[in-house]
C-alpha atoms as a PDB file:
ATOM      1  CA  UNK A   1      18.779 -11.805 -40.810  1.00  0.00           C
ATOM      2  CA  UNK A   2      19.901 -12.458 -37.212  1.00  0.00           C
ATOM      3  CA  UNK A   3      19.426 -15.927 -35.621  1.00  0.00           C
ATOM      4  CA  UNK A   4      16.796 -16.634 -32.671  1.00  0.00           C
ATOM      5  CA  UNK A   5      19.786 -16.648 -30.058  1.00  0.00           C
ATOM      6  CA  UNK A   6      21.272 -13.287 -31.375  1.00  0.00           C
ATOM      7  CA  UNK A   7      17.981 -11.550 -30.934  1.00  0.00           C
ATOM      8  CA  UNK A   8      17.424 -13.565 -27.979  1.00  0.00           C
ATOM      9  CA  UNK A   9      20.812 -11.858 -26.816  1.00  0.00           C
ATOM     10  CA  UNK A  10      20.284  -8.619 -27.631  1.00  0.00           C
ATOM     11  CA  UNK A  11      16.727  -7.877 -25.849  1.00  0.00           C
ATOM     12  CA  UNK A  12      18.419  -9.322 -22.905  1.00  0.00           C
ATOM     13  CA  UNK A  13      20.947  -6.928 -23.447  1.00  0.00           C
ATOM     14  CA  UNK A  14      18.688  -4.144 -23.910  1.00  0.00           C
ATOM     15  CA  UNK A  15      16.457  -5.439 -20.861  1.00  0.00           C
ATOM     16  CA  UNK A  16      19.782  -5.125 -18.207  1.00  0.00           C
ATOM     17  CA  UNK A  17      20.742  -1.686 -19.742  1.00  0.00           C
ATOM     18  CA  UNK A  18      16.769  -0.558 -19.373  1.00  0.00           C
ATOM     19  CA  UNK A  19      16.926  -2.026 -15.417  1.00  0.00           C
ATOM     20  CA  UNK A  20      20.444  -0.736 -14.682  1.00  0.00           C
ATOM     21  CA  UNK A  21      18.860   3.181 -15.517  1.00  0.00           C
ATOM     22  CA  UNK A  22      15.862   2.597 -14.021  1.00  0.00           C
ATOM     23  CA  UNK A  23      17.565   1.191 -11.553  1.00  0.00           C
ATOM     24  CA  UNK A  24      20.194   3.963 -10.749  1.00  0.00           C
ATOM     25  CA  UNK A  25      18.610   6.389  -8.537  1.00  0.00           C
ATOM     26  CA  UNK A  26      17.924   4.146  -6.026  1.00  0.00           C
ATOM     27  CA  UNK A  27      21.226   2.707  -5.928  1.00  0.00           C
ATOM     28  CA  UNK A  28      22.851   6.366  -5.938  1.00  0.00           C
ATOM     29  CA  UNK A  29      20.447   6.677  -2.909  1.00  0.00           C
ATOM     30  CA  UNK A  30      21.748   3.794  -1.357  1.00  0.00           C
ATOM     31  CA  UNK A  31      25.443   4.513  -1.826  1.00  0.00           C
ATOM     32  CA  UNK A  32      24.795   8.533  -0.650  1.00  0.00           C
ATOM     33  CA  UNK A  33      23.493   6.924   2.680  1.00  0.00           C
ATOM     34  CA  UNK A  34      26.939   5.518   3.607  1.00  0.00           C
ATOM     35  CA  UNK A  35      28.794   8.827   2.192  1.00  0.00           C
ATOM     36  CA  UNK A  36      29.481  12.142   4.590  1.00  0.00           C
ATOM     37  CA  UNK A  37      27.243  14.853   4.101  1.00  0.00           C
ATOM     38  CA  UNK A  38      29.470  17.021   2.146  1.00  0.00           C
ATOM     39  CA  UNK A  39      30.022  14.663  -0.425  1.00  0.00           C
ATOM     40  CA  UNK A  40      26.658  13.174  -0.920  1.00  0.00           C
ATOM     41  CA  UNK A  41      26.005  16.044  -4.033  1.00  0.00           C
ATOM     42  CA  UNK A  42      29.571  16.145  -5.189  1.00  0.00           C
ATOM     43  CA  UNK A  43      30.317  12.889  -6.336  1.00  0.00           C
ATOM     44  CA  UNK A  44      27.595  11.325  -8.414  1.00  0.00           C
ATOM     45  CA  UNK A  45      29.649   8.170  -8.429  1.00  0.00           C
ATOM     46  CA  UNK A  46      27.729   4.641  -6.687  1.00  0.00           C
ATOM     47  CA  UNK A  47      31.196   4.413  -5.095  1.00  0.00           C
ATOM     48  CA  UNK A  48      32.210   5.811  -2.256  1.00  0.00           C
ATOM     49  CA  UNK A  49      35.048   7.730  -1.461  1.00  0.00           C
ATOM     50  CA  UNK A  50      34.812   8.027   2.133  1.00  0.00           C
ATOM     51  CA  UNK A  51      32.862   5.422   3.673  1.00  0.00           C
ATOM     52  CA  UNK A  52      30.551   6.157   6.984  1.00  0.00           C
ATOM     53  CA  UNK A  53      27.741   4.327   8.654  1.00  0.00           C
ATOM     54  CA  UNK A  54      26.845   7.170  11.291  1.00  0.00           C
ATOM     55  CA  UNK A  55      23.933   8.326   8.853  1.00  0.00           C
ATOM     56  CA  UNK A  56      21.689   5.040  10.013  1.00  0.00           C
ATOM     57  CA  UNK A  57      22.650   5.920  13.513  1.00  0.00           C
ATOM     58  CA  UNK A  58      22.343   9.176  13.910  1.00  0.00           C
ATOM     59  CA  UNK A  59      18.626   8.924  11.727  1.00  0.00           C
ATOM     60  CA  UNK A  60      17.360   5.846  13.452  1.00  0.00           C
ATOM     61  CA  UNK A  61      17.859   8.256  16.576  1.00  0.00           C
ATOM     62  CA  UNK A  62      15.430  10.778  15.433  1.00  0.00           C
ATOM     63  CA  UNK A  63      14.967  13.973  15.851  1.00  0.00           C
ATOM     64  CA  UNK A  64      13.524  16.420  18.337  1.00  0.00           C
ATOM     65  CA  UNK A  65      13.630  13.790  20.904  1.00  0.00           C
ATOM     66  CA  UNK A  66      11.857  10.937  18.721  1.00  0.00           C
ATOM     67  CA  UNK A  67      12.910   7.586  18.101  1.00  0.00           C
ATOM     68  CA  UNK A  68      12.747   6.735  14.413  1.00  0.00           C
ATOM     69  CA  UNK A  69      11.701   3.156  15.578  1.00  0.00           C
ATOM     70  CA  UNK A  70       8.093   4.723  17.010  1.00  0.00           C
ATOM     71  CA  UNK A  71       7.565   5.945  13.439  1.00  0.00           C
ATOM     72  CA  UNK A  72       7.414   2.352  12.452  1.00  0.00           C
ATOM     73  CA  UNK A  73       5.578   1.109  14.812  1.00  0.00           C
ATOM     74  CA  UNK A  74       3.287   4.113  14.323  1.00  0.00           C
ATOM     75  CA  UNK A  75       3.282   2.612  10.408  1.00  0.00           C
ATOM     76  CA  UNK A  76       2.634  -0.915  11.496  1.00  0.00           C
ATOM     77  CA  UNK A  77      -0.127  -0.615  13.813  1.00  0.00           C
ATOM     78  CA  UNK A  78      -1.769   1.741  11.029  1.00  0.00           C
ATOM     79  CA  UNK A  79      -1.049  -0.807   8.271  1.00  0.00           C
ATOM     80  CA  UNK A  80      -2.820  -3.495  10.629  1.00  0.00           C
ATOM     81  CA  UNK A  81      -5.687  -1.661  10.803  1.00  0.00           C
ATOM     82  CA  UNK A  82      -6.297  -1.130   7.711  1.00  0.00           C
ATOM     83  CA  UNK A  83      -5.227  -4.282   5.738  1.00  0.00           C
ATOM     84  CA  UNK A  84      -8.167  -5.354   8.898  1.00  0.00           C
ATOM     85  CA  UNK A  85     -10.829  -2.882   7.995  1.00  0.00           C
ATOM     86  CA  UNK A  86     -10.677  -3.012   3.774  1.00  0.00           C
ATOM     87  CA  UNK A  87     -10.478  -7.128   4.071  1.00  0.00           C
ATOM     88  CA  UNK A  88     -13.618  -7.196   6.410  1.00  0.00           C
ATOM     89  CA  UNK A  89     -15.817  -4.195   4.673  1.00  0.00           C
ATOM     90  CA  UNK A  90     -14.941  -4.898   0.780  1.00  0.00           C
ATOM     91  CA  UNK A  91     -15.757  -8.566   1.211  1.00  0.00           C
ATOM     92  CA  UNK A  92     -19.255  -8.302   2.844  1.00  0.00           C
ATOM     93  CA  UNK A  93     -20.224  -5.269   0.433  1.00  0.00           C
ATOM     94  CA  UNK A  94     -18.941  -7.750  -2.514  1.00  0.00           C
ATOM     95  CA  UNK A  95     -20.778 -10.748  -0.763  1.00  0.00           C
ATOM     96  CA  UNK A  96     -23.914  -8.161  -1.039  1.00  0.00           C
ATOM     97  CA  UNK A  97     -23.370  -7.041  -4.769  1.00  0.00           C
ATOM     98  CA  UNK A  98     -22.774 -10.652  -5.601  1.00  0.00           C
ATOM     99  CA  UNK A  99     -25.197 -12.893  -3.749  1.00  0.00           C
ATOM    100  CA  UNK A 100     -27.526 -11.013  -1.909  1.00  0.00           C
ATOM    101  CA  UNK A 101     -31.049 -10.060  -3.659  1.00  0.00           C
ATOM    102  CA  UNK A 102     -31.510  -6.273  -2.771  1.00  0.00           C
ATOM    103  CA  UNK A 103     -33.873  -3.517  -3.927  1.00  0.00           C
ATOM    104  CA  UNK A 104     -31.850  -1.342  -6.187  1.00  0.00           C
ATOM    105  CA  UNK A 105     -28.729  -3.165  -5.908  1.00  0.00           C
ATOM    106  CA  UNK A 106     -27.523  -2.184  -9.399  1.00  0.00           C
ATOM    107  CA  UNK A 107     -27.860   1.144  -8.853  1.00  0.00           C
ATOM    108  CA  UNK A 108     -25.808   1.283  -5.504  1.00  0.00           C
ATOM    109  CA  UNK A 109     -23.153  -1.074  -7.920  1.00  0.00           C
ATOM    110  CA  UNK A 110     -23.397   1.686 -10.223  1.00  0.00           C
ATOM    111  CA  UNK A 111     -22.911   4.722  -8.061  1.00  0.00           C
ATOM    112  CA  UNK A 112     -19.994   2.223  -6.457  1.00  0.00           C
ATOM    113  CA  UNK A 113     -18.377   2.374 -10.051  1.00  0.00           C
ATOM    114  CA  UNK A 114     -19.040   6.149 -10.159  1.00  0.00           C
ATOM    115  CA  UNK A 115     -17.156   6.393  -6.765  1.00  0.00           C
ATOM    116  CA  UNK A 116     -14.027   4.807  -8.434  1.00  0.00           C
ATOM    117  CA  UNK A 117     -13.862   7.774 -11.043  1.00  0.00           C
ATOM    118  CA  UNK A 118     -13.624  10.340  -8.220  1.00  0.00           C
ATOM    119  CA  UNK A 119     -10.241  11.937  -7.755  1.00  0.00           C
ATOM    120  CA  UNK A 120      -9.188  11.686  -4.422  1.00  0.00           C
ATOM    121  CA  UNK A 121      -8.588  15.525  -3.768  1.00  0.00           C
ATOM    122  CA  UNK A 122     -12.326  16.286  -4.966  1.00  0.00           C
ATOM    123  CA  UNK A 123     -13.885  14.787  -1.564  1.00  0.00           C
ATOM    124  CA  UNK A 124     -10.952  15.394   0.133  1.00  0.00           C
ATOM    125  CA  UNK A 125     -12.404  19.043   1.885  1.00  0.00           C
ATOM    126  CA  UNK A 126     -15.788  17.607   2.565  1.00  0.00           C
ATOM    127  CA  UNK A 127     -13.914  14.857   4.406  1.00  0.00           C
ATOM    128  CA  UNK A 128     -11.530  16.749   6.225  1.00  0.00           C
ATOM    129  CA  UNK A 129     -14.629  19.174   7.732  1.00  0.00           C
ATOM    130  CA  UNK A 130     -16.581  16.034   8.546  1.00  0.00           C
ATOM    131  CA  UNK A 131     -13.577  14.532  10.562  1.00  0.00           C
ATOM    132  CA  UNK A 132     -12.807  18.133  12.422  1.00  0.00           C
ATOM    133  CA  UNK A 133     -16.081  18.419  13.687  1.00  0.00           C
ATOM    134  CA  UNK A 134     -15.893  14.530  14.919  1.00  0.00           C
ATOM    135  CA  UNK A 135     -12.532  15.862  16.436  1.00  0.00           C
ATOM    136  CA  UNK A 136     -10.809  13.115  14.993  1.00  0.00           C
ATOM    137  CA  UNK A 137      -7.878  15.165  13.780  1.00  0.00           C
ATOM    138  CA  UNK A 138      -4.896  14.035  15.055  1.00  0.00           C
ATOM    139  CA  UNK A 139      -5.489  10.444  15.922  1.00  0.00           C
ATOM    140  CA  UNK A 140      -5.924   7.680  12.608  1.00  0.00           C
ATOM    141  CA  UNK A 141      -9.142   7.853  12.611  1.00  0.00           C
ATOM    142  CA  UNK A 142      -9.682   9.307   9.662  1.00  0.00           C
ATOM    143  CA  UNK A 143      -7.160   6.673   7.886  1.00  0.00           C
ATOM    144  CA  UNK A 144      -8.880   3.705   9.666  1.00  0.00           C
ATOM    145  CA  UNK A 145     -12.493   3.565   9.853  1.00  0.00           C
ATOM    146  CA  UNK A 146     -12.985   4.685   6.273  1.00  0.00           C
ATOM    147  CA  UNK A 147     -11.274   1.130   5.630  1.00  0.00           C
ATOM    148  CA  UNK A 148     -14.074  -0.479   8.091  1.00  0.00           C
ATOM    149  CA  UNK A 149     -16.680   1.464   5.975  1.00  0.00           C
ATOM    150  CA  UNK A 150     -16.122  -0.138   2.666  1.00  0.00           C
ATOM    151  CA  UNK A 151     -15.082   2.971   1.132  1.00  0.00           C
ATOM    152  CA  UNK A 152     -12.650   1.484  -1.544  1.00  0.00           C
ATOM    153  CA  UNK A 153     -14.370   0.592  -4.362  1.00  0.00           C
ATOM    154  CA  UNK A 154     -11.101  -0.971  -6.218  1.00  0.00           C
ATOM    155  CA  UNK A 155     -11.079  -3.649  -3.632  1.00  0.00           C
ATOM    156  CA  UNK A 156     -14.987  -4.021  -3.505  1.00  0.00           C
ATOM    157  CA  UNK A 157     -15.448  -3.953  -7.515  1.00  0.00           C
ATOM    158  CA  UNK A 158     -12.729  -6.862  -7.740  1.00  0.00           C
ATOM    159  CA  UNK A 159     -14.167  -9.306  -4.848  1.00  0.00           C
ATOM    160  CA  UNK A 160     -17.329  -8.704  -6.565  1.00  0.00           C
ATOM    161  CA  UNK A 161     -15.457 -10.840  -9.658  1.00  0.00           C
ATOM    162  CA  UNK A 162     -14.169 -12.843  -7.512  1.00  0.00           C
ATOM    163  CA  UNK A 163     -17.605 -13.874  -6.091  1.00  0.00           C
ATOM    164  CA  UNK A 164     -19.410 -14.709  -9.492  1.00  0.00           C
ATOM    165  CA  UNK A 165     -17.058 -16.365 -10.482  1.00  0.00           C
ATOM    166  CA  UNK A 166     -17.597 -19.513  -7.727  1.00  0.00           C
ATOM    167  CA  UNK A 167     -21.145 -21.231  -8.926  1.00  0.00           C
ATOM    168  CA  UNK A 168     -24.329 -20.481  -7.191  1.00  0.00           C
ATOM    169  CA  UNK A 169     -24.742 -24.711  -6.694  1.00  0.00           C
ATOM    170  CA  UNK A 170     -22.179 -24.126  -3.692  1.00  0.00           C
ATOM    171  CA  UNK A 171     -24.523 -21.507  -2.321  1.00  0.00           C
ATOM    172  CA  UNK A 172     -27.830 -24.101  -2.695  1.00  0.00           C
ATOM    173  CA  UNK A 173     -25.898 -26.859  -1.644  1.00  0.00           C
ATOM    174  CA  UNK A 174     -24.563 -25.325   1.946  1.00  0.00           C
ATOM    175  CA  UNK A 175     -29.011 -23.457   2.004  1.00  0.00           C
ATOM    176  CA  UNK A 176     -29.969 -27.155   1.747  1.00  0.00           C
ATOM    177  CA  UNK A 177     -26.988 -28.024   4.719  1.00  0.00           C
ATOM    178  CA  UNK A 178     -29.275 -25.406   6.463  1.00  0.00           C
ATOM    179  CA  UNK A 179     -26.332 -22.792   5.975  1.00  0.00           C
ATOM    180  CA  UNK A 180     -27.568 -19.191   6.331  1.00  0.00           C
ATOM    181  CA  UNK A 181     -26.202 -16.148   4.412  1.00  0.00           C
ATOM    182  CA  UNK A 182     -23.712 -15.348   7.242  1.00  0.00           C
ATOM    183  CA  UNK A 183     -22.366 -19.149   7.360  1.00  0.00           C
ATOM    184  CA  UNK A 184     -22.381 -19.132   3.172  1.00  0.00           C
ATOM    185  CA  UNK A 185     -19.981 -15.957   3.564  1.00  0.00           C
ATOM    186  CA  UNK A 186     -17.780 -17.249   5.706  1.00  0.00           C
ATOM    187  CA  UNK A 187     -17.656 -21.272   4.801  1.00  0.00           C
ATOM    188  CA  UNK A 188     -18.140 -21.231   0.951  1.00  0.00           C
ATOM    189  CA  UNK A 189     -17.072 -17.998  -0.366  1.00  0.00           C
ATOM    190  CA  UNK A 190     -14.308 -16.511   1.865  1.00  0.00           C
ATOM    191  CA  UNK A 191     -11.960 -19.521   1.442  1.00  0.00           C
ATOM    192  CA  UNK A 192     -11.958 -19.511  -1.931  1.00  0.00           C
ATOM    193  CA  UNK A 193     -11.665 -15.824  -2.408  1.00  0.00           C
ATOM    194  CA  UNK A 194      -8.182 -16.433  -1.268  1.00  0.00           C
ATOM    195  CA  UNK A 195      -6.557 -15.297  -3.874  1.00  0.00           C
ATOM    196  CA  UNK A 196      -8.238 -12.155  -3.343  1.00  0.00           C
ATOM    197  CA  UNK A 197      -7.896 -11.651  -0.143  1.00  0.00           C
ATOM    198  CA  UNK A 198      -4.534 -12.159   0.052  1.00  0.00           C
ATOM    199  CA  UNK A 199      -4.523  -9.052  -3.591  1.00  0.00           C
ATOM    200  CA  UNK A 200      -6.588  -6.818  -0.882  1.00  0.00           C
ATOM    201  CA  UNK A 201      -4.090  -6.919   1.598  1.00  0.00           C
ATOM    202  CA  UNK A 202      -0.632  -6.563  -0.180  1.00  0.00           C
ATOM    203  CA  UNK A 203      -2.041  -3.511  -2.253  1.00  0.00           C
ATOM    204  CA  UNK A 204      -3.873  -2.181   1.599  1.00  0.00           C
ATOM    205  CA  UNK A 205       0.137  -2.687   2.897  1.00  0.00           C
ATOM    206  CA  UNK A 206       2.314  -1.099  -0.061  1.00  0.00           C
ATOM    207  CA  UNK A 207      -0.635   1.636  -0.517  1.00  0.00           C
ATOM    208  CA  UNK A 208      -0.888   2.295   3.505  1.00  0.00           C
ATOM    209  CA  UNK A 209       3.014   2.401   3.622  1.00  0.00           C
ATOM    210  CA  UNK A 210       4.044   4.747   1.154  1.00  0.00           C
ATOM    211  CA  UNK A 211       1.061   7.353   1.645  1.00  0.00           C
ATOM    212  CA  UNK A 212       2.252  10.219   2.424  1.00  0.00           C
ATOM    213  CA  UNK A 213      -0.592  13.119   1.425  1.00  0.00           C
ATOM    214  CA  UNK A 214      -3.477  11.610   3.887  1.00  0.00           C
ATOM    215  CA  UNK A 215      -0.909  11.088   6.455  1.00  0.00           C
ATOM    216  CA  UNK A 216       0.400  14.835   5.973  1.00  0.00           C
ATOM    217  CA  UNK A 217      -3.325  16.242   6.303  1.00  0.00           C
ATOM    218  CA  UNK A 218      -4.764  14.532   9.529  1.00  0.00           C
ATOM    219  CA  UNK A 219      -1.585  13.922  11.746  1.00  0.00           C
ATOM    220  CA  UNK A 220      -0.252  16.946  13.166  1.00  0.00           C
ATOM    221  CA  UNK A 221       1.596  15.177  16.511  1.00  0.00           C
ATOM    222  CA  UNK A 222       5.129  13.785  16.123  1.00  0.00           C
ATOM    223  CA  UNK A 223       4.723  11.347  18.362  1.00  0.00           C
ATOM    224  CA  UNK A 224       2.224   9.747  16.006  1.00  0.00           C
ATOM    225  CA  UNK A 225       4.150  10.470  12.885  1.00  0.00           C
ATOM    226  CA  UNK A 226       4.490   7.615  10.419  1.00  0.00           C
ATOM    227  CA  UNK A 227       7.326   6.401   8.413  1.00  0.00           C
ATOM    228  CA  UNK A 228       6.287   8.412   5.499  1.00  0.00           C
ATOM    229  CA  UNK A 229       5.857  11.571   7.899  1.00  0.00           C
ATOM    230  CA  UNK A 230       8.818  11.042   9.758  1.00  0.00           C
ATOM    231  CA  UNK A 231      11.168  10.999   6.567  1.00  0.00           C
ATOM    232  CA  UNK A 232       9.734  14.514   6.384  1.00  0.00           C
ATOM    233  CA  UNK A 233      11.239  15.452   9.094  1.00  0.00           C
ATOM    234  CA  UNK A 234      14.833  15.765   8.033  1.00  0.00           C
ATOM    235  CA  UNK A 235      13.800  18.212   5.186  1.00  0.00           C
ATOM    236  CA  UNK A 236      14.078  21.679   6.974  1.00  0.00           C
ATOM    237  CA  UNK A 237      12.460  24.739   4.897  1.00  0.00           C
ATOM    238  CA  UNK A 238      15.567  26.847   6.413  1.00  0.00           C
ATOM    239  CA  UNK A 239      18.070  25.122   4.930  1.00  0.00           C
ATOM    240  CA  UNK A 240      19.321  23.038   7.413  1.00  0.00           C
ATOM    241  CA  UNK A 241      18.360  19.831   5.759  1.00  0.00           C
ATOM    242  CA  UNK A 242      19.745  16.646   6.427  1.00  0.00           C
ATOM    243  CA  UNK A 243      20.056  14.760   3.407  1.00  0.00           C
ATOM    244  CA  UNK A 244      22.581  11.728   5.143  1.00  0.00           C
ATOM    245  CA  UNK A 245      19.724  10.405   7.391  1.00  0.00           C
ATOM    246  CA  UNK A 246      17.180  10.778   4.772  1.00  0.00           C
ATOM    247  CA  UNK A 247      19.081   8.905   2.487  1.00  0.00           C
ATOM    248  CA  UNK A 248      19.499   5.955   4.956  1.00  0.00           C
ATOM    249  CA  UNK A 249      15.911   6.307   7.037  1.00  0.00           C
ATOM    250  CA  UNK A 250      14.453   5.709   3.153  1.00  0.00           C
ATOM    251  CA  UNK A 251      16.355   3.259   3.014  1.00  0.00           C
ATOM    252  CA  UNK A 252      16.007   1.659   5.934  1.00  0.00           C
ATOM    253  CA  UNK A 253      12.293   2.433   5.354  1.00  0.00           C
ATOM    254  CA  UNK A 254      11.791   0.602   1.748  1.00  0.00           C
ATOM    255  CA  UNK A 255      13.194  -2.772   3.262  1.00  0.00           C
ATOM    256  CA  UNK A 256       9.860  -4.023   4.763  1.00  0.00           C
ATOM    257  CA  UNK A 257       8.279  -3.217   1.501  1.00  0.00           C
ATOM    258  CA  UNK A 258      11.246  -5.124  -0.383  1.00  0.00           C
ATOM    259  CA  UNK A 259      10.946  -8.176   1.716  1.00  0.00           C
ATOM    260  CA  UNK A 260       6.934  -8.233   2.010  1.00  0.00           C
ATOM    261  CA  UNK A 261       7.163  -7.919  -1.870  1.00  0.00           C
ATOM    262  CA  UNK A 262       9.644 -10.844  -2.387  1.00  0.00           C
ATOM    263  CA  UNK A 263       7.761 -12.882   0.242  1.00  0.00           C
ATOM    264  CA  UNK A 264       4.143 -12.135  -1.194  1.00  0.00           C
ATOM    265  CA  UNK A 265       5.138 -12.125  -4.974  1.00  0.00           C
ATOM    266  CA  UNK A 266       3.723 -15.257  -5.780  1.00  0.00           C
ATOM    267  CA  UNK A 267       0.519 -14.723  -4.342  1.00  0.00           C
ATOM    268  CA  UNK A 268       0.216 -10.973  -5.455  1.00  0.00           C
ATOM    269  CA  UNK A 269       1.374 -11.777  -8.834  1.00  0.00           C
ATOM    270  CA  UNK A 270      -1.343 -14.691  -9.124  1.00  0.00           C
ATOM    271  CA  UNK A 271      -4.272 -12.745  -7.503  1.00  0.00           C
ATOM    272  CA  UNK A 272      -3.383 -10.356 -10.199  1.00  0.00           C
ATOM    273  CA  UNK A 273      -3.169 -12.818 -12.774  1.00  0.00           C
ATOM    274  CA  UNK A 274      -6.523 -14.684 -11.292  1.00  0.00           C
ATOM    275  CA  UNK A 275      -8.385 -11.124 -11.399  1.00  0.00           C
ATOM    276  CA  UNK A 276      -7.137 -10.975 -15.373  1.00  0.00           C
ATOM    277  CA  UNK A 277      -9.135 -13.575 -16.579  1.00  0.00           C
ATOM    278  CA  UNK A 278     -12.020 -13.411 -14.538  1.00  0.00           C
ATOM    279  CA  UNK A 279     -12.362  -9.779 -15.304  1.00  0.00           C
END
């Protein structure tokens, strides 16, 4: 029988090796950014035998004329927007769900639990005609006022457990202060939805970030290309692919996500862990 520290050891052990190859394409990625083009699929090696920075250069340039810097502010301003929108709309449809008295409110809750089941790509037609005939193709329209609508009903299921959670005696305390429903919303439950809130918008900023397929379908102009579109951009159907500046534009592009996660962890881990037991 092995002792506590020898098993101790070895899962450690085991835990490293499991990281290290989960791990490895990403760091192959990261090491093929700084290699020439013509050895980035010979040598499957992390290091490299010629050693080049022009890939970050030459990528953060662009191409066709575009500066790979617009894509991110493209990115941010969309990210913004949204973290904005799905904060505002998924709180006051919770605050309704969870406070509010309204005729047939557990059906809408229901069909709102039915909407969660949906695969994306089954309304994703009927949306795309409804936008076209708005003429809101090519703009972020589509990508931003669906956030303002309330549409997500992750984010509006979990402030909903967020909300009855806090006791009603806050809510009858601030009615008796001569608080209305608007000042309740915004005094009582909003500050200590934190936890929440703060859930809402990491998962909005990671989620918003790395989409790629919604981005794809409604923005057809480079000049309003996102990060995840403008990676796109160095993968040429004829051939003439640069794999060098997509290797260092991803990376380049995963380093706000990196540092936000790293920043955030605390809070996103504990909003998680929060949602866990009042789920």
């Amino acid at each position: 029988m092995m002792n506590k520290k020898t098993a101790m050891l070895l899962k450690v052990i085991i835990l490293i090796a499991g990281a290290a190859f989960m791990l490895y394409p990403l760091l192959w990625m990261v090491a093929s950014s700084f290699k020439p083009e013509a050895l980035i699929f010979r040598e499957l090696g992390l290091i490299p035998a010629e050693f080049t920075a022009e890939h970050y250069i030459l990528g953060w340039n662009g191409r066709a004329g575009i500066n790979f810097g617009l894509f991110f502010k493209n990115t941010i301003l969309l990210v913004l927007c949204c973290i904005v929108g799905n904060v505002s709309s998924c709180s006051m449809t919770a605050y309704a769900f969870a406070r509010l008295e309204l005729a047939g409110k557990k059906v809408l809750f229901a069909v709102l639990m039915v909407s969660m089941m949906l695969p994306f790509h089954v309304v994703l037609l009927p949306r795309f005609l409804i936008f076209t005939k708005l003429h809101w193709i090519n703009t972020y329209l589509p990508l931003i006022v669906p956030a303002f609508l309330g549409t997500n009903g992750f984010f509006c299921y979990m402030m909903v457990q967020f909300m009855r959670s806090i006791p009603r005696e806050l809510d009858q305390a601030a009615t008796i202060d001569g608080c209305g429903p608007v000042q309740i919303f915004f005094r009582i439950l909003m500050p200590l939805c934190t936890a929440g809130t703060a859930l809402i918008m990491a998962l909005t900023m990671i989620w918003t970030w790395n989409d790629f397929f919604s981005q794809l379908i409604y923005i057809g102009n480079p000049e309003l290309f996102t990060v995840a579109l403008g990676l796109r951009t160095f993968i040429d159907a004829t051939g003439a692919s640069n794999y060098g500046q997509l290797f260092a534009m991803s990376v380049v592009s995963l380093l706000p996500i990196i540092i936000f996660f790293i920043i955030a962890q605390k809070q996103l881990m504990g909003g998680i862990a929060v949602q866990g037991l009042k789920g």
